[in-house]
PDB file of N, CA and C in Angstrom:
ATOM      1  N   UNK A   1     -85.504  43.624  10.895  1.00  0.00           N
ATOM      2  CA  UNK A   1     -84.120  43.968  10.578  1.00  0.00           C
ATOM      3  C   UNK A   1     -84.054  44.819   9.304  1.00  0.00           C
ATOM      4  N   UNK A   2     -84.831  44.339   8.146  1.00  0.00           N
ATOM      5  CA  UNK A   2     -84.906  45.123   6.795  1.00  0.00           C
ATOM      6  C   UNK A   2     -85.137  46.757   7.120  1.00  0.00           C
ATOM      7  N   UNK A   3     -86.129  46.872   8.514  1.00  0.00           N
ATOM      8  CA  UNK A   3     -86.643  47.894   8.902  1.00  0.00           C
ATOM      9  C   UNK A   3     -85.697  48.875   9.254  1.00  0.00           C
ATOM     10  N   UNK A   4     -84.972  48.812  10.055  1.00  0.00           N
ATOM     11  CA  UNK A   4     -84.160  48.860  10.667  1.00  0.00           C
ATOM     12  C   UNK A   4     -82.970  49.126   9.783  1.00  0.00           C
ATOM     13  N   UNK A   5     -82.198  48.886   9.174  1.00  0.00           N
ATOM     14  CA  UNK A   5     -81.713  49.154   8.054  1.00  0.00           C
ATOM     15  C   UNK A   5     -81.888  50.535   7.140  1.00  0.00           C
ATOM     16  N   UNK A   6     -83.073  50.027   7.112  1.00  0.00           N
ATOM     17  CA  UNK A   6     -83.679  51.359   6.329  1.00  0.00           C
ATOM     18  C   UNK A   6     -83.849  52.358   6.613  1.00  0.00           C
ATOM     19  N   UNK A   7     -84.509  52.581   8.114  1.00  0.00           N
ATOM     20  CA  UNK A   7     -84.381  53.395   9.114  1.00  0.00           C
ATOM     21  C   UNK A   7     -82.950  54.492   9.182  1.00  0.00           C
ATOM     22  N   UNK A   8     -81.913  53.427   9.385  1.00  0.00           N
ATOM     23  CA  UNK A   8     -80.433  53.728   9.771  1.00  0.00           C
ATOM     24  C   UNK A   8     -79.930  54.162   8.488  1.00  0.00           C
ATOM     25  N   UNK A   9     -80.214  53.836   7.071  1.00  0.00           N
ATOM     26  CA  UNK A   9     -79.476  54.642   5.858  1.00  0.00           C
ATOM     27  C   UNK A   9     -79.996  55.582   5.767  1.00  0.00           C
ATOM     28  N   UNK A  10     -81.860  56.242   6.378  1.00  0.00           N
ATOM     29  CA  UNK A  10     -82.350  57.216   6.174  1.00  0.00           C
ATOM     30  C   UNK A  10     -81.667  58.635   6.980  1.00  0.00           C
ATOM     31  N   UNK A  11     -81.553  57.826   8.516  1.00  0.00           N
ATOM     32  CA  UNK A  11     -80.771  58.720   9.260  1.00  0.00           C
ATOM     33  C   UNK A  11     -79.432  58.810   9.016  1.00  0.00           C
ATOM     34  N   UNK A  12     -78.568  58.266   8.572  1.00  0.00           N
ATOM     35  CA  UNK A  12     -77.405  57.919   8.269  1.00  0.00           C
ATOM     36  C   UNK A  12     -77.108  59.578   7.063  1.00  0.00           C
ATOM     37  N   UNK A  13     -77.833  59.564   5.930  1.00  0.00           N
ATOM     38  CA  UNK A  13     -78.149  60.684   4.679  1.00  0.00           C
ATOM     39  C   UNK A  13     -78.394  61.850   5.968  1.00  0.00           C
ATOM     40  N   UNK A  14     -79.572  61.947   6.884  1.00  0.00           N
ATOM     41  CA  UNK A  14     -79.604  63.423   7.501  1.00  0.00           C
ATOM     42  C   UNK A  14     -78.464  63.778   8.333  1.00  0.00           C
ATOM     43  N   UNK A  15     -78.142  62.740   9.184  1.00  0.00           N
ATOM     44  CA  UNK A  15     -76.739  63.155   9.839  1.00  0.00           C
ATOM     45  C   UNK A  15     -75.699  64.116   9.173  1.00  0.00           C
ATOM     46  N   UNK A  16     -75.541  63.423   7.300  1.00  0.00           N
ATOM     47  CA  UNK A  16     -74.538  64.005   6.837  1.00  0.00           C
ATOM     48  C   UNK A  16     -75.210  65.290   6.194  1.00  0.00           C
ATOM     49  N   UNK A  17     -76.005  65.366   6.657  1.00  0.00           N
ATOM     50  CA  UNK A  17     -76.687  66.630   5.855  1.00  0.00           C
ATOM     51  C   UNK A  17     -76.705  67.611   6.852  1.00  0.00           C
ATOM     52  N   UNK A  18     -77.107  67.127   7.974  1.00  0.00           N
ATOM     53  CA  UNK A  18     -77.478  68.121   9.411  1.00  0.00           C
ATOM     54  C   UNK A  18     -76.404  68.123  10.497  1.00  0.00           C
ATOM     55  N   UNK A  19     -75.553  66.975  10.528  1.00  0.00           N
ATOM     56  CA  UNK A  19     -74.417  67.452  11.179  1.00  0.00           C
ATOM     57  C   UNK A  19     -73.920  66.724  12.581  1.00  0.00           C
ATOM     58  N   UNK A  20     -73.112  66.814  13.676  1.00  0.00           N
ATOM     59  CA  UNK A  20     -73.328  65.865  14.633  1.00  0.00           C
ATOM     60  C   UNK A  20     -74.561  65.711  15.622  1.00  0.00           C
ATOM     61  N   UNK A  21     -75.152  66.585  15.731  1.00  0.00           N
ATOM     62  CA  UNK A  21     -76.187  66.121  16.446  1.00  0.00           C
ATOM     63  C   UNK A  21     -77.163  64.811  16.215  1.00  0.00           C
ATOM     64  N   UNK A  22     -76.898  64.578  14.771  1.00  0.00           N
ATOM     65  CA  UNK A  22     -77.175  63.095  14.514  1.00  0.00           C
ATOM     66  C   UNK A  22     -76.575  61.868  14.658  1.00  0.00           C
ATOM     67  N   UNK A  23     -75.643  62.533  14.101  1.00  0.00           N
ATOM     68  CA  UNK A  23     -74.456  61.297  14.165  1.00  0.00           C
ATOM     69  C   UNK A  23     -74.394  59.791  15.438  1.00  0.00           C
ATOM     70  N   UNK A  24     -74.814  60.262  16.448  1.00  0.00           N
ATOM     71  CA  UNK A  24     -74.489  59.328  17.487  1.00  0.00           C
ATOM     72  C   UNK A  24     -75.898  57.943  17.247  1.00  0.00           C
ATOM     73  N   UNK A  25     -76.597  59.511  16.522  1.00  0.00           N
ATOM     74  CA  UNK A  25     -78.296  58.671  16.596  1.00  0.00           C
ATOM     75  C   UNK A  25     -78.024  57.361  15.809  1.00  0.00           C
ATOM     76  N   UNK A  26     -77.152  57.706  14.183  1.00  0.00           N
ATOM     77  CA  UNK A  26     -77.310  56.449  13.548  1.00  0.00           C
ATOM     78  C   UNK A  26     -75.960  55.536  14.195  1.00  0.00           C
ATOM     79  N   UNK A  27     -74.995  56.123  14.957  1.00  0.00           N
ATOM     80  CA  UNK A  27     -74.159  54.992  15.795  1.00  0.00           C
ATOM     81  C   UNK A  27     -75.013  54.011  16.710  1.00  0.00           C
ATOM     82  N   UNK A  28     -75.982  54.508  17.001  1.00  0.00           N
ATOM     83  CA  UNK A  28     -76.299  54.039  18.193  1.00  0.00           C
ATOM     84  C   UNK A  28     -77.482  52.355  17.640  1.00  0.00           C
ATOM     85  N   UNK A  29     -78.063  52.977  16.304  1.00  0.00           N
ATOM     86  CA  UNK A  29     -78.708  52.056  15.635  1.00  0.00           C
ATOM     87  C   UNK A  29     -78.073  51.026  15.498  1.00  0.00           C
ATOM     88  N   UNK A  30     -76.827  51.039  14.876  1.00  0.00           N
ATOM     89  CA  UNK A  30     -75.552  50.295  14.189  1.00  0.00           C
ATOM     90  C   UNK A  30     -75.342  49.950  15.179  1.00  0.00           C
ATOM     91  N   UNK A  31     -75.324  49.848  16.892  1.00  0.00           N
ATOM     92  CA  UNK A  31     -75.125  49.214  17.230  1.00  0.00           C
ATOM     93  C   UNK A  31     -75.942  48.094  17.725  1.00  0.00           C
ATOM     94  N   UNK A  32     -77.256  48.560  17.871  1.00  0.00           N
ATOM     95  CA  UNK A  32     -78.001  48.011  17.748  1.00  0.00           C
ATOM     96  C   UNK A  32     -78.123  46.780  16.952  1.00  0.00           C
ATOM     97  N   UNK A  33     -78.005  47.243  15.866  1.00  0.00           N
ATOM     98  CA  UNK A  33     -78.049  46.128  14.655  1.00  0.00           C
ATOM     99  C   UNK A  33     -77.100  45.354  14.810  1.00  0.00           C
ATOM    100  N   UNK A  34     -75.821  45.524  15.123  1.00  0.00           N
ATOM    101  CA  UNK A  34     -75.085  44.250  15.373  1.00  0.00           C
ATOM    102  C   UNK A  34     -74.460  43.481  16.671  1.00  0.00           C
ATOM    103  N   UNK A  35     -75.513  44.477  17.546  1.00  0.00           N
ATOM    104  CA  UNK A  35     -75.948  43.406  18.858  1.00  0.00           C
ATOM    105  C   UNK A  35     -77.283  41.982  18.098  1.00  0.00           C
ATOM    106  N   UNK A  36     -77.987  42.575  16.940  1.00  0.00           N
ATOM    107  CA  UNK A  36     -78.942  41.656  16.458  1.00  0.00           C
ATOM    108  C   UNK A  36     -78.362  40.684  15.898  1.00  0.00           C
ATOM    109  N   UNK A  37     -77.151  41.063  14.776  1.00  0.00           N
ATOM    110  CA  UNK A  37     -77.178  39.955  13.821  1.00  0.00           C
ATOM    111  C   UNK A  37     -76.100  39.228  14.060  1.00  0.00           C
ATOM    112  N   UNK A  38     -74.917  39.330  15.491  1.00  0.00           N
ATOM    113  CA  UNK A  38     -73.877  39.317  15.325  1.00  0.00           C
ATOM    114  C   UNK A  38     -74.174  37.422  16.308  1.00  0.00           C
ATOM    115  N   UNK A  39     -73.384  36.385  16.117  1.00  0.00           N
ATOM    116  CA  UNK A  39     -73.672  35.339  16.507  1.00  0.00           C
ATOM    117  C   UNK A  39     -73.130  35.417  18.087  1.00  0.00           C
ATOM    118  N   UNK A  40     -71.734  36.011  17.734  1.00  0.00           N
ATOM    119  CA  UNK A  40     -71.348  36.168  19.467  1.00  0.00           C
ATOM    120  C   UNK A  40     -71.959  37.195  19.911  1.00  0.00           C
ATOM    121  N   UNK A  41     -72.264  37.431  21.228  1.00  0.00           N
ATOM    122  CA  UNK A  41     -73.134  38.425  20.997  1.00  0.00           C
ATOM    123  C   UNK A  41     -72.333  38.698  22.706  1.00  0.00           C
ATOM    124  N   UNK A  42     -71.324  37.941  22.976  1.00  0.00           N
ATOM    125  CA  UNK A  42     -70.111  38.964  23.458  1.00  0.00           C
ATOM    126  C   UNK A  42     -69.132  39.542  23.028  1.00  0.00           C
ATOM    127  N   UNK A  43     -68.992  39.780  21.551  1.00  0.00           N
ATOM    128  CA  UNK A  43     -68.126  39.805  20.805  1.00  0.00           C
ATOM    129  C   UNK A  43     -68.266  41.492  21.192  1.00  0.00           C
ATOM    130  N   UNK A  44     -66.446  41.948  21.380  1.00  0.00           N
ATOM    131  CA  UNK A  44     -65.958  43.071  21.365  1.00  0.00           C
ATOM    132  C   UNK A  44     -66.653  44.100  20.327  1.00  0.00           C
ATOM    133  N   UNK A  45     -66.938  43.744  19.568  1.00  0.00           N
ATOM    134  CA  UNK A  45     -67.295  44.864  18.700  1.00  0.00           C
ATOM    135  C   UNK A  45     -68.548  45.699  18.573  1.00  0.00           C
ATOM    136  N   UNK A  46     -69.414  44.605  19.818  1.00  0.00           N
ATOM    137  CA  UNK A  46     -70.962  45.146  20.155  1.00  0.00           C
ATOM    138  C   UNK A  46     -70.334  46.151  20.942  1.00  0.00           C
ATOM    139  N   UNK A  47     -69.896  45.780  22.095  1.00  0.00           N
ATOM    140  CA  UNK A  47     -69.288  46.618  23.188  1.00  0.00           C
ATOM    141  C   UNK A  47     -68.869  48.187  22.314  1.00  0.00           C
ATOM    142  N   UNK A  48     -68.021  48.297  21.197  1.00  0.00           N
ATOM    143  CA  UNK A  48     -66.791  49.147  20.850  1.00  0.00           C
ATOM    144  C   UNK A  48     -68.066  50.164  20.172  1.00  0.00           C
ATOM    145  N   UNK A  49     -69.113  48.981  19.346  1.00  0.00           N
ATOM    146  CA  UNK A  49     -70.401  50.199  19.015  1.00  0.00           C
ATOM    147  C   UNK A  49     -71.001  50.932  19.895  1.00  0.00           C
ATOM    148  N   UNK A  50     -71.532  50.480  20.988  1.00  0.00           N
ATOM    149  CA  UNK A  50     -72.357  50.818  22.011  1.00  0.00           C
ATOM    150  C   UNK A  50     -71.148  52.479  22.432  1.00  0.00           C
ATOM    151  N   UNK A  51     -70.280  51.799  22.787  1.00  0.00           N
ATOM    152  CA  UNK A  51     -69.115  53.199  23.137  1.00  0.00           C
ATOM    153  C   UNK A  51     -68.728  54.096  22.694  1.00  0.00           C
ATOM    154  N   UNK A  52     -69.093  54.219  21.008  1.00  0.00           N
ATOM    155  CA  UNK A  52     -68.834  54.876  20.034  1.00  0.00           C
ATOM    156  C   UNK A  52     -69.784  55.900  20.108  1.00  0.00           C
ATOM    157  N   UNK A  53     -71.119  55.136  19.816  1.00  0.00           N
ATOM    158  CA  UNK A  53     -72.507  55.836  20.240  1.00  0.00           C
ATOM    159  C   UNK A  53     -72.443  56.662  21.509  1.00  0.00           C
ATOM    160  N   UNK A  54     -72.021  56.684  22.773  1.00  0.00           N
ATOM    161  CA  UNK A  54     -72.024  56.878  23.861  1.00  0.00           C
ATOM    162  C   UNK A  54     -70.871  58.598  23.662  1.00  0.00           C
ATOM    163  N   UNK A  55     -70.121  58.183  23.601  1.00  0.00           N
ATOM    164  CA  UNK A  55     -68.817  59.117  23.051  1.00  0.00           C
ATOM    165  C   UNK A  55     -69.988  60.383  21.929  1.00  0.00           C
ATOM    166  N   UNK A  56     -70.617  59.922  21.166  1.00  0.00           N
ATOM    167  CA  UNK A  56     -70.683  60.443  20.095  1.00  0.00           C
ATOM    168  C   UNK A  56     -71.981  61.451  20.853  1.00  0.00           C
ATOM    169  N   UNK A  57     -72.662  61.078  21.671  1.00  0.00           N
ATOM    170  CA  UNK A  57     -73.874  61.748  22.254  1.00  0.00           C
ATOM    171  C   UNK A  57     -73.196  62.321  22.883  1.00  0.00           C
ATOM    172  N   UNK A  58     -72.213  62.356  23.503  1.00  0.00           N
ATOM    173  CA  UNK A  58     -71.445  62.615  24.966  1.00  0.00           C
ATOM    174  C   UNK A  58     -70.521  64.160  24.045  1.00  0.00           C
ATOM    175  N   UNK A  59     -70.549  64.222  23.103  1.00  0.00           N
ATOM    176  CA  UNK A  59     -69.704  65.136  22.550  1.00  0.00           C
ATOM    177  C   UNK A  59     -70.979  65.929  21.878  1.00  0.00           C
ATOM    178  N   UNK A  60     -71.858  65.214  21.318  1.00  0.00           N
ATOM    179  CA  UNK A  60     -73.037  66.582  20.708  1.00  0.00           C
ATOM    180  C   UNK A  60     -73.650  67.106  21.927  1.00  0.00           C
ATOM    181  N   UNK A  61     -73.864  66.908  23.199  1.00  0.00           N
ATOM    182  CA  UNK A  61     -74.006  66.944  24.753  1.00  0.00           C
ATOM    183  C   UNK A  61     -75.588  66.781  24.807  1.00  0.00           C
ATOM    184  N   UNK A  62     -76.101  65.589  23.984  1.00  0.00           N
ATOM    185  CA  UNK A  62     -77.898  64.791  24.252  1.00  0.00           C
ATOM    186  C   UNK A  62     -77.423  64.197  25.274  1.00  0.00           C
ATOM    187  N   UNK A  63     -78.033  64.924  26.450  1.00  0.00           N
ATOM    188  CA  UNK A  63     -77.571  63.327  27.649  1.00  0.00           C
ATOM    189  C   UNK A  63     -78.929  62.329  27.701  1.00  0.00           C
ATOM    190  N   UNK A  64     -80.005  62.672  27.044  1.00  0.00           N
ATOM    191  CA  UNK A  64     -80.533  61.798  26.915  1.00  0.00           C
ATOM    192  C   UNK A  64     -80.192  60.649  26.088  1.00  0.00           C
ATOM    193  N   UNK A  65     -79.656  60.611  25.061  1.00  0.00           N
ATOM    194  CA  UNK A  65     -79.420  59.781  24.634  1.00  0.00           C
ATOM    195  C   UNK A  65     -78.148  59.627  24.895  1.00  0.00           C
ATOM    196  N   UNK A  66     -77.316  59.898  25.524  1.00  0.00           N
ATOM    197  CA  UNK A  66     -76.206  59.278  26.619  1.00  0.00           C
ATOM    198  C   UNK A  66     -76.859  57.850  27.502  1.00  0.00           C
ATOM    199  N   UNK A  67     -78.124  58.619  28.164  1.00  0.00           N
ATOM    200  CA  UNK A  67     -78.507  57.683  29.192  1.00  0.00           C
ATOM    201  C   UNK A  67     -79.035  56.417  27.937  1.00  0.00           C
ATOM    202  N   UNK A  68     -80.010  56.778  27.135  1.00  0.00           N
ATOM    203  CA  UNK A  68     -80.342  55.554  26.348  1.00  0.00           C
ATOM    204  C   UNK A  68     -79.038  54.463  26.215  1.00  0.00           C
ATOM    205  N   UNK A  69     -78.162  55.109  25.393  1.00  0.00           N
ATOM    206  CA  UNK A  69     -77.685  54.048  24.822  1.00  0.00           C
ATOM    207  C   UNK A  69     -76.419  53.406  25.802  1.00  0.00           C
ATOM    208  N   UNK A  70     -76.214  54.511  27.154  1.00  0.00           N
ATOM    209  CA  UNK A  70     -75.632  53.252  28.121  1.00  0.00           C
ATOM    210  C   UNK A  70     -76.791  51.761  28.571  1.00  0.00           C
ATOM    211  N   UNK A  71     -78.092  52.416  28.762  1.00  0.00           N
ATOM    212  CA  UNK A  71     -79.095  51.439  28.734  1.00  0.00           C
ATOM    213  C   UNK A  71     -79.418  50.375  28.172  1.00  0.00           C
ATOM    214  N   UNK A  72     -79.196  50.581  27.201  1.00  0.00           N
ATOM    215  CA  UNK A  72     -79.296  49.617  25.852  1.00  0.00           C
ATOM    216  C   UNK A  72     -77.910  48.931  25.986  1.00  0.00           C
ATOM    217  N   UNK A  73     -76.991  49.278  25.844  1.00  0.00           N
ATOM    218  CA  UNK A  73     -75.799  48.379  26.142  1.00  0.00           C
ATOM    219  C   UNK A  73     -76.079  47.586  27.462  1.00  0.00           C
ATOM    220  N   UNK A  74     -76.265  48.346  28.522  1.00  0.00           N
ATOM    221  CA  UNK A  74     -76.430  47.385  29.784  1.00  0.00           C
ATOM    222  C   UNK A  74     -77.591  46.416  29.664  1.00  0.00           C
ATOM    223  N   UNK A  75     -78.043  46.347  29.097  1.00  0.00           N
ATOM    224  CA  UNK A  75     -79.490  45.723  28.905  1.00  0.00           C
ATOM    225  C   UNK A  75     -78.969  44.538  27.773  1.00  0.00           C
ATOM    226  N   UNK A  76     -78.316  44.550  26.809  1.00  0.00           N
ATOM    227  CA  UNK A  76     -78.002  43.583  26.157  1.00  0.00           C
ATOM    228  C   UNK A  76     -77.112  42.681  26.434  1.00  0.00           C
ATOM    229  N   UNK A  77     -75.849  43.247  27.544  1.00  0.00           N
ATOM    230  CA  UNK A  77     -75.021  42.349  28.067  1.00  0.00           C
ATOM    231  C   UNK A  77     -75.606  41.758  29.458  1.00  0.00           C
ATOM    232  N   UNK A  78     -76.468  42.082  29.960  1.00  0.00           N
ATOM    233  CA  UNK A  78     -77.007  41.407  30.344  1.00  0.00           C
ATOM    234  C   UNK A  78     -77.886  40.433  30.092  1.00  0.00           C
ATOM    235  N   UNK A  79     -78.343  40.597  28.908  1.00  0.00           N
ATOM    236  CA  UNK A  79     -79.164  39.585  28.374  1.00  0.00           C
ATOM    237  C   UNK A  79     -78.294  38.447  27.624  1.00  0.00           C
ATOM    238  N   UNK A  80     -77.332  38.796  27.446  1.00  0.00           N
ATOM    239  CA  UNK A  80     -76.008  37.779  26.945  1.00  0.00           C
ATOM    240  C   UNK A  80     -75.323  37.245  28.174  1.00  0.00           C
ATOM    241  N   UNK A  81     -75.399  37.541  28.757  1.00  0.00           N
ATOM    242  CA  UNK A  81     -74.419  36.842  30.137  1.00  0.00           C
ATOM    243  C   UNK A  81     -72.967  37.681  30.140  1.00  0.00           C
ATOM    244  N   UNK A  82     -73.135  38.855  29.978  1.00  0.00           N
ATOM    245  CA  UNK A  82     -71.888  39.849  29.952  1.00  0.00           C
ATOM    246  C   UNK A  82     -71.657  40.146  31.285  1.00  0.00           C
ATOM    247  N   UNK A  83     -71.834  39.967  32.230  1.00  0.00           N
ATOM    248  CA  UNK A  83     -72.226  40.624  33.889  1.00  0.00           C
ATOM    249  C   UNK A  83     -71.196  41.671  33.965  1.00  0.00           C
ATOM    250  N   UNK A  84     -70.081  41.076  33.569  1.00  0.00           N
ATOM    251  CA  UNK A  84     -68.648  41.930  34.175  1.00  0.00           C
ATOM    252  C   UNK A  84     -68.587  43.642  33.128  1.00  0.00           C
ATOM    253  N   UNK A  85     -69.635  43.135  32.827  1.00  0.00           N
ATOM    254  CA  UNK A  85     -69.446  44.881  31.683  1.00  0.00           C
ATOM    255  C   UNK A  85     -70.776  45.542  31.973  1.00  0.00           C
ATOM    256  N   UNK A  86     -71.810  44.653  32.844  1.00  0.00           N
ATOM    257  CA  UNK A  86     -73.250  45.753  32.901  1.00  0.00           C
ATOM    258  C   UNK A  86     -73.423  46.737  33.751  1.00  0.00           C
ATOM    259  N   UNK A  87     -72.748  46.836  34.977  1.00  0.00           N
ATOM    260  CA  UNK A  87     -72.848  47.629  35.954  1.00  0.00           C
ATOM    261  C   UNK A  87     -72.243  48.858  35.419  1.00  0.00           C
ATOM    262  N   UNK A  88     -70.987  49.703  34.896  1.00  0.00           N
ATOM    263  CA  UNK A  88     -70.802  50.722  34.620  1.00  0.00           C
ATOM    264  C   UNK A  88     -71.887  51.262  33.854  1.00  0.00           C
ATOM    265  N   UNK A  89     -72.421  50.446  33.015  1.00  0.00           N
ATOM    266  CA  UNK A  89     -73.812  51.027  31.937  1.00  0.00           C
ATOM    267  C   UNK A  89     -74.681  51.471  32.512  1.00  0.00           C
ATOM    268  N   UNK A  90     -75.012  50.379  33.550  1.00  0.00           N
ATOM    269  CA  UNK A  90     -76.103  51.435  34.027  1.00  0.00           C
ATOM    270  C   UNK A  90     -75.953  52.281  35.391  1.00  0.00           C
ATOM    271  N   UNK A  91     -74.428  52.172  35.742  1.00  0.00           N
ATOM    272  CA  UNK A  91     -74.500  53.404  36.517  1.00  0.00           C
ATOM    273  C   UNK A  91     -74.852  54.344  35.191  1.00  0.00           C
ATOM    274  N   UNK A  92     -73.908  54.525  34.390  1.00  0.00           N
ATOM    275  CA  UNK A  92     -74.195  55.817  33.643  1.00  0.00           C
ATOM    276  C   UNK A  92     -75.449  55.970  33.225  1.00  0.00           C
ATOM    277  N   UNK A  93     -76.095  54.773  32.956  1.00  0.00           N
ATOM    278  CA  UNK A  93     -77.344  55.545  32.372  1.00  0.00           C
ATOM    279  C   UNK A  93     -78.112  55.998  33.589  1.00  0.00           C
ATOM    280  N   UNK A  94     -78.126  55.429  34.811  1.00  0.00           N
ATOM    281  CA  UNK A  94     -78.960  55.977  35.434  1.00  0.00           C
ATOM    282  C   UNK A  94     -78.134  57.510  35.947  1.00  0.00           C
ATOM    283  N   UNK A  95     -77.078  57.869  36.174  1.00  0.00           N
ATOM    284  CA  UNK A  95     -76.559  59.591  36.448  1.00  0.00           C
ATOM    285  C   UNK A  95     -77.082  60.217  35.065  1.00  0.00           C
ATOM    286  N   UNK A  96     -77.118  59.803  33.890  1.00  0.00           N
ATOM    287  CA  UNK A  96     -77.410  60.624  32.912  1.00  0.00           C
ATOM    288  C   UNK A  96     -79.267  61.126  32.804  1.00  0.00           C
ATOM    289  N   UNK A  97     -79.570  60.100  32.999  1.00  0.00           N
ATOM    290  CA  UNK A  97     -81.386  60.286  33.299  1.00  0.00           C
ATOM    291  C   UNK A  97     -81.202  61.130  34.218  1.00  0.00           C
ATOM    292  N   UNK A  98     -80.753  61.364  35.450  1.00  0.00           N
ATOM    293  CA  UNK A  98     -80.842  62.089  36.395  1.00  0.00           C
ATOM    294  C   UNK A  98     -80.528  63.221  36.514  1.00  0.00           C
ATOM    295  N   UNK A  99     -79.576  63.614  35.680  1.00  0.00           N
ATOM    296  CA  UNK A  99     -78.988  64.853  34.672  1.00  0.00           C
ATOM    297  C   UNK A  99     -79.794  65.701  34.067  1.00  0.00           C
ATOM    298  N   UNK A 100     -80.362  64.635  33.156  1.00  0.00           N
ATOM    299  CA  UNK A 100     -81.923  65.076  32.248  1.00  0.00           C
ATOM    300  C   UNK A 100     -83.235  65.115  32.711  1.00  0.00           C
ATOM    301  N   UNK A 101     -83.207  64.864  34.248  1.00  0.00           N
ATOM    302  CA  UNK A 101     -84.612  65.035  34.980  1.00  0.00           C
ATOM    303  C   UNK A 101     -85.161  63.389  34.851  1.00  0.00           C
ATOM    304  N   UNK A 102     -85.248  62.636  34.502  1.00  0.00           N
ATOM    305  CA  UNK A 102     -86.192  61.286  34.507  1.00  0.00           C
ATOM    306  C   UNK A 102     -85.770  60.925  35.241  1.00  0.00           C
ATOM    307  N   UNK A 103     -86.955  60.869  36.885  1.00  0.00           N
ATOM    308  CA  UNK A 103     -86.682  60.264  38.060  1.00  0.00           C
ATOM    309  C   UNK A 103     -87.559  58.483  37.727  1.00  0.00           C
ATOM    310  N   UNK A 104     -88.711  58.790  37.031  1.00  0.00           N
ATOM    311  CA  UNK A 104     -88.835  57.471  35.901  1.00  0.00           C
ATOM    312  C   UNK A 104     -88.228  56.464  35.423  1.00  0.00           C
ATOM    313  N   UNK A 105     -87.399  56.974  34.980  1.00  0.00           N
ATOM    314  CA  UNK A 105     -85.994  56.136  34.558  1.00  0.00           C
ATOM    315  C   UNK A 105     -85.076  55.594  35.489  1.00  0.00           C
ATOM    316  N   UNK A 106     -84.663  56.565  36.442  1.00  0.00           N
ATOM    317  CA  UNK A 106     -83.978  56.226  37.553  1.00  0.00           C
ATOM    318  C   UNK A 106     -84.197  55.195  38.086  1.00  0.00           C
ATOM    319  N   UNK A 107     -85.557  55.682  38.539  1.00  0.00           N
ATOM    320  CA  UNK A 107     -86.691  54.827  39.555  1.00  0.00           C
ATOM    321  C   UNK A 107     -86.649  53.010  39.089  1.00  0.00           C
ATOM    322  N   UNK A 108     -86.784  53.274  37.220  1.00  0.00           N
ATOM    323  CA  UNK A 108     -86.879  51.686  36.916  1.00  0.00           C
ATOM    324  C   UNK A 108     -85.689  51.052  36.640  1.00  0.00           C
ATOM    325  N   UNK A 109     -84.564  51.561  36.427  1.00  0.00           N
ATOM    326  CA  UNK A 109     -82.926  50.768  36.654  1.00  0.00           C
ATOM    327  C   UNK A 109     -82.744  50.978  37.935  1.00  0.00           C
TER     328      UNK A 109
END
């Protein structure tokens, strides 16, 4: 987690230096991080990060990391017992891999 942190203030400084093409990168950490530390871990606000991140790739137009971080959201509410919120995730992540060529990706969601 310390790691991680550190990671995210490092990228956090280039974003504001380099502009949106980062930006989603350190959303996407942040959400990360408080899918980690957060106790509910259905709590709305994992969800509102994950979407933020998603939005934020979705506007610098990385569809790779579109597809990641619908992935990563679908992947954590599922691992929480979210069911009713995992299926849009990974439709999207899997049309966005498919977008970006990873039949790989496809293949394993």
């Amino acid at each position: 987690l310390t790691t991680l942190r550190k990671l995210t203030k490092k990228l956090r400084d280039t974003a504001k230096a380099r502009g949106k093409y980062w930006v989603h990168q350190v959303l996407l950490l942040e959400a990360e991080e408080l899918a980690i530390t957060l106790k509910n871990k259905q709590s709305p606000r994992i969800q509102h990060a994950y979407n933020l991140a998603i939005i934020a790739a979705t506007k610098a137009g990385c569809i790779h990391d579109v597809a990641l971080a619908n992935e990563l959201a679908g992947e954590h509410f599922v691992e929480h017992g979210s069911k009713e919120m995992v299926g849009d995730y990974f439709v999207h992540a899997v049309d966005y891999y498919a977008a970006w060529g990873c039949k790989s990706k496809v293949n394993d969601i």
